[in-house]
Protein backbone atom coordinates (compact mmCIF):
# COMPACT_ATOMS: atom_id res chain seq x y z
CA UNK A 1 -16.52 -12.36 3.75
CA UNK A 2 -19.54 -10.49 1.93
CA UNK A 3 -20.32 -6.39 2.22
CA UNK A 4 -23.84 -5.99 2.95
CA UNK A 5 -25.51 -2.50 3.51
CA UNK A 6 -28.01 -2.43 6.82
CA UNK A 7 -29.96 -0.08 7.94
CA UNK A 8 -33.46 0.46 9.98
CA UNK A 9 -36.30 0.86 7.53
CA UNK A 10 -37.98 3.16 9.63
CA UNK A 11 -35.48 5.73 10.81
CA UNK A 12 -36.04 9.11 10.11
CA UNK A 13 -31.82 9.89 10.44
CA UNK A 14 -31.15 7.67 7.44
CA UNK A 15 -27.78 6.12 8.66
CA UNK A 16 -26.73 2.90 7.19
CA UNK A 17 -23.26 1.16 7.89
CA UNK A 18 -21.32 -1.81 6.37
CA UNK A 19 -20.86 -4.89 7.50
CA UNK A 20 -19.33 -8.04 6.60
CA UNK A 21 -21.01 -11.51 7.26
CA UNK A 22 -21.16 -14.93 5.76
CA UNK A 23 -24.88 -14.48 4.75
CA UNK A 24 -27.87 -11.68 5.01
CA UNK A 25 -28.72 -13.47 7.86
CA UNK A 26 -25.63 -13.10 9.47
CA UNK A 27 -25.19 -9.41 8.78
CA UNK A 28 -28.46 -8.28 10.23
CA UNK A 29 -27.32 -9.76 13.44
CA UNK A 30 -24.37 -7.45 13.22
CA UNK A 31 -26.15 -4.53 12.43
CA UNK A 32 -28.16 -4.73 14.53
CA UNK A 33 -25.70 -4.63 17.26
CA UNK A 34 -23.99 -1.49 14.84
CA UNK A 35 -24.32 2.03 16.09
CA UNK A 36 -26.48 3.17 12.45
CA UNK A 37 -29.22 0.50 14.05
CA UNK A 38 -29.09 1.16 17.58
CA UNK A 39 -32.44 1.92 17.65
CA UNK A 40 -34.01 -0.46 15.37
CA UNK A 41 -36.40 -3.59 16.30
CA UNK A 42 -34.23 -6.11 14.62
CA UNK A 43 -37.28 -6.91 12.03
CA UNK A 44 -36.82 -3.49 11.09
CA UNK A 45 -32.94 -3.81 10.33
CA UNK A 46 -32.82 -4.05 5.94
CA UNK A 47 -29.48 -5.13 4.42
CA UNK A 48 -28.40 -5.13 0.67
CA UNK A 49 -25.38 -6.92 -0.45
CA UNK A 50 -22.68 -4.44 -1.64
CA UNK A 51 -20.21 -6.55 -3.35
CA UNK A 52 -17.77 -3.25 -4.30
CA UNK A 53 -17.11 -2.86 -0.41
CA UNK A 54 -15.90 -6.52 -0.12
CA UNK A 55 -12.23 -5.55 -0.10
CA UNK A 56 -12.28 -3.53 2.33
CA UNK A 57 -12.91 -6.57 4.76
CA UNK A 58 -9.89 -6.58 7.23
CA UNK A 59 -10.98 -8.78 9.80
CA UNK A 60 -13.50 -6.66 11.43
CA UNK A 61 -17.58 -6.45 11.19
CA UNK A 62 -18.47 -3.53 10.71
CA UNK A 63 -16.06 -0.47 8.05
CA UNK A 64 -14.78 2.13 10.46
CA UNK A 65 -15.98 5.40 8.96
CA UNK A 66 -12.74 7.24 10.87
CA UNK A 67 -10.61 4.90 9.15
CA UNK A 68 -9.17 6.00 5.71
CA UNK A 69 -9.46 3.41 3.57
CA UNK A 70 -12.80 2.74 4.35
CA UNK A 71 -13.99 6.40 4.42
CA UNK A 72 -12.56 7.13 0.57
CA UNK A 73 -14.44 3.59 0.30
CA UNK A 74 -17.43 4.46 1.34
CA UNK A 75 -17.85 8.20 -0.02
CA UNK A 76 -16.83 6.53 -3.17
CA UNK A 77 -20.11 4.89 -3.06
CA UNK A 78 -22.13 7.93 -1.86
CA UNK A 79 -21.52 8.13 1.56
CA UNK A 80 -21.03 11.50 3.36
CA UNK A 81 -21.33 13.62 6.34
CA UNK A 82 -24.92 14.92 6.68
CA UNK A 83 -23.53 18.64 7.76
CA UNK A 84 -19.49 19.54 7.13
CA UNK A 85 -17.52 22.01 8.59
CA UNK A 86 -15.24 23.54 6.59
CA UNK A 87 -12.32 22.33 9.22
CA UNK A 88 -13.72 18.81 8.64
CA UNK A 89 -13.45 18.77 4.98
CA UNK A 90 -9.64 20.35 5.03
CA UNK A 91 -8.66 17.01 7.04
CA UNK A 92 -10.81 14.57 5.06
CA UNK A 93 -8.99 11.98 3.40
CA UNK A 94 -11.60 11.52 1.08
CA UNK A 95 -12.08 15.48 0.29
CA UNK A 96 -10.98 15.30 -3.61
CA UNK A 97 -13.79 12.96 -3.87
CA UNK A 98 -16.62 14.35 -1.68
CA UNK A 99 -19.62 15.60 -3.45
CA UNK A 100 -20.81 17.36 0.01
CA UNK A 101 -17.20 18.87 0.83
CA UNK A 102 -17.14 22.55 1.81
CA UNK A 103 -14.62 24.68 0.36
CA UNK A 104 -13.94 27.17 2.66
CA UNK A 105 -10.70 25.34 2.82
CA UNK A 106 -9.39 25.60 -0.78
């Protein structure tokens, strides 16, 4: 299964998600069933194939951000939380790699 990136085009929140799909196709129909595109018109909904998130595939459509594979995964790759709390970042399993942690906690 392929990793493709999706998210609306015209969103002003900026969320995005993974999913995995056969084909671009494929994976817009997911998204656009995904919480990040919730809102979208589905000719809105943009995915990119992301071939480093392939691995994570486990059976499932879409990564599970509150899963930690898939979180050190995606924040890896960029991802983050828009706003931390300090209490959020002390539980993180992807803290050591988080360039938007808050320290409050060290």
């Amino acid at each position: 299964m392929k990793a493709y990136k999706a998210w609306d085009e015209y969103s002003s929140e900026g969320y995005s998600t993974v999913v995995f799909a056969e084909n671009a196709s494929k994976a817009r129909a997911i998204a656009f069933h995904s919480e990040a595109c919730e809102d979208a018109r589905f000719v809105d909904i943009r995915v990119r194939r992301l071939p480093e998130m392939d691995g994570q595939y486990r059976g499932l459509d879409e990564v599970d951000w509150d899963c930690p594979e898939d979180r050190k995964a995606l924040v890896t790759l960029g991802w983050y939380c828009p706003e931390p709390e300090s209490w959020e970042c002390e539980s993180c399993p992807a803290k050591d790699i988080c360039e938007n942690r808050v320290e409050d906690w060290a």
